[in-house]
N, C-alpha and C. Protein backbone atom coordinates (compact mmCIF):
# COMPACT_ATOMS: atom_id res chain seq x y z
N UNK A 1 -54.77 30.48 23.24
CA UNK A 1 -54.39 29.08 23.16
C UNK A 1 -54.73 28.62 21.75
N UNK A 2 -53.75 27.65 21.26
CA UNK A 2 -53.92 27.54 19.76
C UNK A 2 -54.68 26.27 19.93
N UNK A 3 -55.14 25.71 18.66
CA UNK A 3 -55.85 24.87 18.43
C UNK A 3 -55.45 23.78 18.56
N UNK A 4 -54.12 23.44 17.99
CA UNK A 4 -53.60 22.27 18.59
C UNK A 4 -52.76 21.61 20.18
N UNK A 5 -52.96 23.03 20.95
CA UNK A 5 -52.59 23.03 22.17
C UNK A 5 -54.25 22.00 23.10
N UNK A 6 -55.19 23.04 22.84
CA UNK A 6 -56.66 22.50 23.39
C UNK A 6 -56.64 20.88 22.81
N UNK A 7 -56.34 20.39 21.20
CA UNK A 7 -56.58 19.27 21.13
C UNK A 7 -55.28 18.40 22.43
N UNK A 8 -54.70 18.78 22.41
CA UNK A 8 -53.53 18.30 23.42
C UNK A 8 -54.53 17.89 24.88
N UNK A 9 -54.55 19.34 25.57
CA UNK A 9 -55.33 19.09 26.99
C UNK A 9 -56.45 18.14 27.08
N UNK A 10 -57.10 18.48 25.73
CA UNK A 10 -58.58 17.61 25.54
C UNK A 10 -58.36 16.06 25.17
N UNK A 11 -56.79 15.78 24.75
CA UNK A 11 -56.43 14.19 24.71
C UNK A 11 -55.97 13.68 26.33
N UNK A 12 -55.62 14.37 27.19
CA UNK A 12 -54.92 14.10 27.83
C UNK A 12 -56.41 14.45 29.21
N UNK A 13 -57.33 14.90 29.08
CA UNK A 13 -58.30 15.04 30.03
C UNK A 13 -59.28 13.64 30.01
N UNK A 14 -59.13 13.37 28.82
CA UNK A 14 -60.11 12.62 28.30
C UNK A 14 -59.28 10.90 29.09
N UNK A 15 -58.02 11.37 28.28
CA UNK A 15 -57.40 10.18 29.07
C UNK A 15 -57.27 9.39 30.57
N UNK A 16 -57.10 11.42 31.80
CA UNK A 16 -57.22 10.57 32.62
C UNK A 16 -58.53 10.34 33.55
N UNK A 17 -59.54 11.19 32.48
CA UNK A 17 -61.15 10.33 32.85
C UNK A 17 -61.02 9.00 32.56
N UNK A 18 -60.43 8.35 31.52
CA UNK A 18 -60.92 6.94 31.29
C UNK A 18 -60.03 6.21 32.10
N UNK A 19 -58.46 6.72 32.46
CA UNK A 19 -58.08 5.90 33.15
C UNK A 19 -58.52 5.54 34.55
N UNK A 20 -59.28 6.66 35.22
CA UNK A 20 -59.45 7.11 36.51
C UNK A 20 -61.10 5.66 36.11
N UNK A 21 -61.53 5.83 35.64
CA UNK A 21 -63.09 4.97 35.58
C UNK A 21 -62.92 3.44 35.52
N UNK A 22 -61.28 3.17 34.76
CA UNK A 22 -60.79 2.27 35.02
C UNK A 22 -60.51 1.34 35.88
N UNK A 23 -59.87 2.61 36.86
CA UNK A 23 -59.34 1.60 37.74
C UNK A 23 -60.46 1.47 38.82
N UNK A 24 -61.31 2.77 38.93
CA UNK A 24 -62.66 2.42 40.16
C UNK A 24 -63.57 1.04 39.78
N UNK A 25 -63.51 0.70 38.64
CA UNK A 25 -64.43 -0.76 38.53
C UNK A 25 -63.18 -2.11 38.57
N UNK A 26 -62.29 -1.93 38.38
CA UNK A 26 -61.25 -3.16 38.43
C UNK A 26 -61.09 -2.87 40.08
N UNK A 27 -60.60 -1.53 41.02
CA UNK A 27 -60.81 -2.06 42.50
C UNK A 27 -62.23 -2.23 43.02
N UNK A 28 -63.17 -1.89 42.52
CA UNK A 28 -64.58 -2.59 42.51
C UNK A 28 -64.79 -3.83 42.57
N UNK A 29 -64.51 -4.83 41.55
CA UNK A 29 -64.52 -6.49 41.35
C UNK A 29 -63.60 -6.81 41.98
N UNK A 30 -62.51 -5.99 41.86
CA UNK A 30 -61.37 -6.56 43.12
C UNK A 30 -61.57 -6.89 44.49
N UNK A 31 -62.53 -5.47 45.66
CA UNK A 31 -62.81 -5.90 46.67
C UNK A 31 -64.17 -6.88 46.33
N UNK A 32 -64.69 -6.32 45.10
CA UNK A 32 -65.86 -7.85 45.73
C UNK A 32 -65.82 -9.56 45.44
N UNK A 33 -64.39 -9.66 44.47
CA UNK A 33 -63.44 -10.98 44.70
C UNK A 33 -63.01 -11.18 46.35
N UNK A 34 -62.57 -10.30 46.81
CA UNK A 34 -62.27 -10.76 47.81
C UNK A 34 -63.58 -10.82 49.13
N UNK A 35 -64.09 -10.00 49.09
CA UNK A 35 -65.34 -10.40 50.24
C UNK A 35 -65.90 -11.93 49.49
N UNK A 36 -65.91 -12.16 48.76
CA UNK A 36 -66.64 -13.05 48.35
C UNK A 36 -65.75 -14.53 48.72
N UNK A 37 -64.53 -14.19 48.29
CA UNK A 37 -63.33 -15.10 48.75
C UNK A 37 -63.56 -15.53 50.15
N UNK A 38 -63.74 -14.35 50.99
CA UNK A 38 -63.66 -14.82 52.74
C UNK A 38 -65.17 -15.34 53.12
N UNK A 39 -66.02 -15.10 52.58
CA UNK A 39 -67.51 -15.53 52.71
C UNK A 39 -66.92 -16.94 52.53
N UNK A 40 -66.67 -17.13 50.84
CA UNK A 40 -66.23 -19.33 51.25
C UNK A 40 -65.59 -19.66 51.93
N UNK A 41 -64.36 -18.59 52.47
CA UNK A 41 -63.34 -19.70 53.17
C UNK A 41 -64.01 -19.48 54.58
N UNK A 42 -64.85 -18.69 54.95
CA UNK A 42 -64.91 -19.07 56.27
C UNK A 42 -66.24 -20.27 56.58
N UNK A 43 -66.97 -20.93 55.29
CA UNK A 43 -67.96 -21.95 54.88
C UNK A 43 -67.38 -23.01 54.50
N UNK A 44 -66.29 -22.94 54.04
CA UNK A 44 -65.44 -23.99 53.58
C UNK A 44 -64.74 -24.54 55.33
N UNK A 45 -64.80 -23.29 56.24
CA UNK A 45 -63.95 -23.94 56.96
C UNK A 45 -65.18 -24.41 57.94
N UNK A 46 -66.30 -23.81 58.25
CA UNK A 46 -66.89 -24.47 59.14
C UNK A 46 -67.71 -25.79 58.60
N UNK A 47 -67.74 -26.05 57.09
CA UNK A 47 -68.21 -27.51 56.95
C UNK A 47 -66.51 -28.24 57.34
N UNK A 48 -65.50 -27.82 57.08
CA UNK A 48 -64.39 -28.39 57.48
C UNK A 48 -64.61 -29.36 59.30
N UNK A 49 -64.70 -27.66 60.15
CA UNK A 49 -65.39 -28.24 61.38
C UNK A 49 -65.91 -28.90 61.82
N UNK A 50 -67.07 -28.72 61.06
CA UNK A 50 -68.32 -29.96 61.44
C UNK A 50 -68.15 -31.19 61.16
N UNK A 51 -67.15 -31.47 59.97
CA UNK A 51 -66.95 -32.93 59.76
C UNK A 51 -65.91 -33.73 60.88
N UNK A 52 -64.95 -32.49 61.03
CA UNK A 52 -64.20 -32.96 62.08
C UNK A 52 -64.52 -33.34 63.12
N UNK A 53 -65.41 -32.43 63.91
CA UNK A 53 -65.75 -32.66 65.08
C UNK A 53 -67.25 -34.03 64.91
N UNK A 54 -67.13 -34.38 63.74
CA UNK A 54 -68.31 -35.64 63.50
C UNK A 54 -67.77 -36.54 64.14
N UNK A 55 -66.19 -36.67 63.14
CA UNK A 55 -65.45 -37.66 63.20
C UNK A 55 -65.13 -37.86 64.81
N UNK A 56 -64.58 -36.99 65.80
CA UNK A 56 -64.49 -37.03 67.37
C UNK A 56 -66.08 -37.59 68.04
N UNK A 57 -66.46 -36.92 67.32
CA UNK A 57 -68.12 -37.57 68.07
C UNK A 57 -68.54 -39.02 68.31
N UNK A 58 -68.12 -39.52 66.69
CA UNK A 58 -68.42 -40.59 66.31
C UNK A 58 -67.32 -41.57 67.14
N UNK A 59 -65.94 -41.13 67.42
CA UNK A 59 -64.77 -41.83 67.76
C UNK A 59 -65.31 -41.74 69.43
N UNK A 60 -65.96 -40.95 69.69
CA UNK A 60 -65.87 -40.48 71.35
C UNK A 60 -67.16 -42.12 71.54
N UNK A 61 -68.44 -42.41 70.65
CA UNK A 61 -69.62 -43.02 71.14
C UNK A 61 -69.77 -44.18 70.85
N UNK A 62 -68.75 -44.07 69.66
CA UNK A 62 -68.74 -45.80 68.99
C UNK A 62 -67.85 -46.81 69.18
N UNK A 63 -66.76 -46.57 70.05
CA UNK A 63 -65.74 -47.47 70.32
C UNK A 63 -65.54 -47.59 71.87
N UNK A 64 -65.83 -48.74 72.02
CA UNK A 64 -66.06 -49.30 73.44
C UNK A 64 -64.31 -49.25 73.84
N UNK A 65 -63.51 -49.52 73.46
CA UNK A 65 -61.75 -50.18 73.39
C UNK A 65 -61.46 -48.41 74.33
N UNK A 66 -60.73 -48.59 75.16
CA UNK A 66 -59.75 -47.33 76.34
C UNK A 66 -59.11 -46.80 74.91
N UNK A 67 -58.54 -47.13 73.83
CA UNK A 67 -57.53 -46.03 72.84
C UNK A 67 -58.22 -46.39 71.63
N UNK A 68 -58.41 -45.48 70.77
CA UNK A 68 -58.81 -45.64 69.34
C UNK A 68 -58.16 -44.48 68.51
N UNK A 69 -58.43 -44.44 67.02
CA UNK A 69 -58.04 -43.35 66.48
C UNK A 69 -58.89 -43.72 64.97
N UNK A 70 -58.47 -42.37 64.65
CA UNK A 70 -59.54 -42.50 63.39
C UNK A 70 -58.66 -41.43 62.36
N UNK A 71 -58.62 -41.74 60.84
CA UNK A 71 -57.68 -40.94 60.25
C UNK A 71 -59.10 -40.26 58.96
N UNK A 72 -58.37 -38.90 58.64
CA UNK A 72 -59.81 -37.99 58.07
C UNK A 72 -58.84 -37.49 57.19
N UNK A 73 -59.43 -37.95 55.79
CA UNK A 73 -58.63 -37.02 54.96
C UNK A 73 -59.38 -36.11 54.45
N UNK A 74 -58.76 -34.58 54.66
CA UNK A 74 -59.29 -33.75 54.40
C UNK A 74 -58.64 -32.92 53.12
N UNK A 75 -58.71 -32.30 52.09
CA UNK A 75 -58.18 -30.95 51.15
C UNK A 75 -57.10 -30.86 51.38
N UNK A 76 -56.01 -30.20 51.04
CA UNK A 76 -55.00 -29.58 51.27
C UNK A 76 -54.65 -28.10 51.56
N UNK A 77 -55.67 -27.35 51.33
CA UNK A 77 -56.09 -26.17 51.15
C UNK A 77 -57.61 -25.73 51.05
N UNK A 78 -57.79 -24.60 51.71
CA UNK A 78 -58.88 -24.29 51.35
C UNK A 78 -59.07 -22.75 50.94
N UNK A 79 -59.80 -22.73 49.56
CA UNK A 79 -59.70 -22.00 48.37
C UNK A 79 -58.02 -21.22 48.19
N UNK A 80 -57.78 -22.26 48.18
CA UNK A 80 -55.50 -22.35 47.52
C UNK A 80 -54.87 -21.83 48.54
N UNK A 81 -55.11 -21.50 50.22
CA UNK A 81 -54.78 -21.50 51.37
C UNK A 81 -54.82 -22.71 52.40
N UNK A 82 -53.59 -23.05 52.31
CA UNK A 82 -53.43 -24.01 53.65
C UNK A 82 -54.32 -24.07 54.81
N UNK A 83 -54.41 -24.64 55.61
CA UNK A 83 -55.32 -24.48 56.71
C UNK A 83 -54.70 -25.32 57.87
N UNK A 84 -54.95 -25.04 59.43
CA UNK A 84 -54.05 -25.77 60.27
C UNK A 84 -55.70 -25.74 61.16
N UNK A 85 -55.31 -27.17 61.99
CA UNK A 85 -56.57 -27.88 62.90
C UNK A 85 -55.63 -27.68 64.35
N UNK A 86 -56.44 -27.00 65.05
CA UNK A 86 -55.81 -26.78 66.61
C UNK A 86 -56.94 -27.45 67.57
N UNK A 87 -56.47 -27.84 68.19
CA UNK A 87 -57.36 -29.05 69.08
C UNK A 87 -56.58 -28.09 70.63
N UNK A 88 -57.52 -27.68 71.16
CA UNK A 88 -57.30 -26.32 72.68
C UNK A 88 -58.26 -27.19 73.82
N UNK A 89 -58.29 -27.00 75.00
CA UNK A 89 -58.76 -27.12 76.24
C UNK A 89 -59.92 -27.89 76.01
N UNK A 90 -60.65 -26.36 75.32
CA UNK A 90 -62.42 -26.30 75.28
C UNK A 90 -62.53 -26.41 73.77
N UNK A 91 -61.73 -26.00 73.05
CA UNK A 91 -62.60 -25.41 71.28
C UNK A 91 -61.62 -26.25 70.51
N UNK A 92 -62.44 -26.77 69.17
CA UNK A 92 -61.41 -27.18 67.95
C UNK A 92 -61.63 -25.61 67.20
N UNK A 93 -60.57 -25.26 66.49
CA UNK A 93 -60.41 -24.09 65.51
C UNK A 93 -59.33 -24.48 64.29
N UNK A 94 -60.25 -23.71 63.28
CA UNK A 94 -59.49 -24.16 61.68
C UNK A 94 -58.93 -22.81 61.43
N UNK A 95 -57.92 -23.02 61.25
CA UNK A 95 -57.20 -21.27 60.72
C UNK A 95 -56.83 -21.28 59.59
N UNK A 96 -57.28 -20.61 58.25
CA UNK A 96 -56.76 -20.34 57.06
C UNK A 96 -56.63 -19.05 56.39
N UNK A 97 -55.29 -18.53 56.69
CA UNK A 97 -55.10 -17.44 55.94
C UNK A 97 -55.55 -16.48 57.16
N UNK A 98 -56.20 -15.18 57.08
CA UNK A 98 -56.92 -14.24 57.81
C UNK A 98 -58.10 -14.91 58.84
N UNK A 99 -58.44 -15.74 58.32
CA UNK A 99 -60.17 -16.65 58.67
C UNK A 99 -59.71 -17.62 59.81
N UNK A 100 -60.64 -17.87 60.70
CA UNK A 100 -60.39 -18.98 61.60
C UNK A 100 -61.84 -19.15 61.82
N UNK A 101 -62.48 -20.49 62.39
CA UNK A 101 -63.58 -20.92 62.74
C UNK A 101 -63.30 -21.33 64.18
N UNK A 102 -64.15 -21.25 65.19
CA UNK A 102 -63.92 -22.21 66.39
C UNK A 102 -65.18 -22.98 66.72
N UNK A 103 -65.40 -24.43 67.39
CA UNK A 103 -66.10 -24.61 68.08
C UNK A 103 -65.99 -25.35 69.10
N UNK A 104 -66.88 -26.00 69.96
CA UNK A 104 -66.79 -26.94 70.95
C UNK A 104 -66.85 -28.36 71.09
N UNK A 105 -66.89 -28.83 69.89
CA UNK A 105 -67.30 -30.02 69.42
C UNK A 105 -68.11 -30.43 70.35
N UNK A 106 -69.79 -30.07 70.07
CA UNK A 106 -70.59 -30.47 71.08
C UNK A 106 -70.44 -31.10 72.46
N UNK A 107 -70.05 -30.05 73.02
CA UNK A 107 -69.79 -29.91 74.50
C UNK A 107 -68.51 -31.41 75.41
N UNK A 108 -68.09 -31.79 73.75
CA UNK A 108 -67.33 -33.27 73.85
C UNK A 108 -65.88 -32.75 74.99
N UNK A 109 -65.26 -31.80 74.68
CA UNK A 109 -64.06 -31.06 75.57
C UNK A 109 -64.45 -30.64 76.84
N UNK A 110 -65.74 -30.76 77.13
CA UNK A 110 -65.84 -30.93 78.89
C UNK A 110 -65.46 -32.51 79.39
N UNK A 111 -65.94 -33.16 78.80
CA UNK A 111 -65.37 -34.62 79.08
C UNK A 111 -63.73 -34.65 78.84
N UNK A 112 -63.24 -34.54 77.75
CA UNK A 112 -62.24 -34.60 77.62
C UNK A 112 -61.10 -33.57 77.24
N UNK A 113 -59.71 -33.73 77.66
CA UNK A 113 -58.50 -32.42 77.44
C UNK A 113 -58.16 -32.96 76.07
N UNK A 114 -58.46 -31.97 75.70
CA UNK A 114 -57.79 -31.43 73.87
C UNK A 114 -56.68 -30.81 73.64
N UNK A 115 -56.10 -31.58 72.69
CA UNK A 115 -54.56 -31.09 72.47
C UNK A 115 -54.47 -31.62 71.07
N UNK A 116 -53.76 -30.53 70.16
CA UNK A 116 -52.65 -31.30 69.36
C UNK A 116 -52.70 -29.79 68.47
N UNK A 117 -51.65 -29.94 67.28
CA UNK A 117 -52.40 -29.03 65.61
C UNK A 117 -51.63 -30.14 64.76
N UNK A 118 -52.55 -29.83 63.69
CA UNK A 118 -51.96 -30.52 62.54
C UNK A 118 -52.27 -29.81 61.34
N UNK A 119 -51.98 -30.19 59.95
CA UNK A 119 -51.90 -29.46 59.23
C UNK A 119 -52.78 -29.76 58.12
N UNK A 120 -53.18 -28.84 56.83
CA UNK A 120 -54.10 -29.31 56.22
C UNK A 120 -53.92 -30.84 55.43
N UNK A 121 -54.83 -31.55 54.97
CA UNK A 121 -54.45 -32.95 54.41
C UNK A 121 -55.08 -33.82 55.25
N UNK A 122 -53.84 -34.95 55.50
CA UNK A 122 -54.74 -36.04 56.22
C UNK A 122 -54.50 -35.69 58.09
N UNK A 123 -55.51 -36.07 58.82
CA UNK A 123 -55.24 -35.75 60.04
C UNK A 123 -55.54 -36.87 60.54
N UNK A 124 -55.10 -37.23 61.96
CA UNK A 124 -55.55 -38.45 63.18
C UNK A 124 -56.33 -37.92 64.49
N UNK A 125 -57.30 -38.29 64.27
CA UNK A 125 -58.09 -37.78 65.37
C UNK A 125 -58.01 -38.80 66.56
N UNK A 126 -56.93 -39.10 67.70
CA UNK A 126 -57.02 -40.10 68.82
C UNK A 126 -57.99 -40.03 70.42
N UNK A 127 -58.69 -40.68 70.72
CA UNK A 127 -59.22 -41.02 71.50
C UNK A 127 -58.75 -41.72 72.58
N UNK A 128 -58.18 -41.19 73.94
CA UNK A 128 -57.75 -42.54 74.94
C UNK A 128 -58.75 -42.01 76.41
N UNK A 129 -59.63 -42.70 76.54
CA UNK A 129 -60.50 -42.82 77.11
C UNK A 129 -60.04 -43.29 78.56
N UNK A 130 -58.77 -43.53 79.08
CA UNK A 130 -58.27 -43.92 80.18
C UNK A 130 -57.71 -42.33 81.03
N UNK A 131 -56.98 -41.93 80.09
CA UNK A 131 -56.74 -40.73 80.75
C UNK A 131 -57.44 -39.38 80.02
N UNK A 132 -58.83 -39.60 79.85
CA UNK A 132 -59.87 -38.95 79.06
C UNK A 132 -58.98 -37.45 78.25
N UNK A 133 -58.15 -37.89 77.27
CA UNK A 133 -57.69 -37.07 76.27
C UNK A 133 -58.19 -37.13 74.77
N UNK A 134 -58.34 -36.45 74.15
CA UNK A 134 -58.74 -35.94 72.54
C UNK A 134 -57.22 -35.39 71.99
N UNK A 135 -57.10 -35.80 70.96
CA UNK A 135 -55.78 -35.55 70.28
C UNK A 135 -55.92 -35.79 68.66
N UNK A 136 -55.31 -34.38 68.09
CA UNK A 136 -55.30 -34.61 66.44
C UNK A 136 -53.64 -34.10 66.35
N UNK A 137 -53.49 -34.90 65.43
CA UNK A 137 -51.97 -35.05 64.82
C UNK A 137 -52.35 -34.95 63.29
N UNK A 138 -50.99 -34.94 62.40
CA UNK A 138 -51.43 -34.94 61.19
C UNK A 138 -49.84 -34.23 60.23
């Protein structure tokens, strides 16, 4: 093998060591952008939760009146993913992207049937205390 053949292999070995080292630390920061991504959005969504289900709490103890409603403006997104509010039987749940949160809004959906979804932004959280329903629109 001539000399300028070896400098050949030895440019081209070298090369795809560096490319190969390359790309293991760029998909490195890559998956740990993304674990890190779903760690907030699923914190982003349960302070989302908790405020929501404040707002029902607060609508369920503080208003004497059979119908009320209360409007919550929330983000439009959470971390640059939409998010949708499902109001079910028993559980409120925030779904964004892969991630969803659920809870019970302190045990408030045994008293009352939950219904609605709405979408990220502003939502209406309604209260009608006659035919003991919970309802978000939006």
């Amino acid at each position: 093998m001539g000399k300028g053949q070896s400098l050949i292999i030895q440019f081209v070995l070298f090369f795809l060591i560096g490319f190969s080292v390359f790309l293991i630390i760029g998909n490195f920061f890559k998956y740990q952008n993304d674990v890190f991504r779903d760690a907030i959005s699923v914190s982003s969504l349960k302070a989302m939760n908790s405020y929501i289900s404040s707002m029902a709490v607060l609508l369920s103890s503080g208003c004497d009146s059979d119908f009320s409603s209360i409007t919550v403006s929330l983000g439009n997104t959470s971390l640059g993913r939409p998010f949708d509010v499902v109001l079910e039987k028993d559980m409120l749940v925030l779904i964004s992207g892969n991630e969803n949160y659920s809870s019970t809004i302190y045990n408030l959906l045994s008293t009352y049937d939950g219904s609605g979804v709405a979408k990220s932004g502003t939502i209406t959280i309604t209260l009608n205390k006659m035919n003991n329903k919970l309802s978000v629109s939006g």
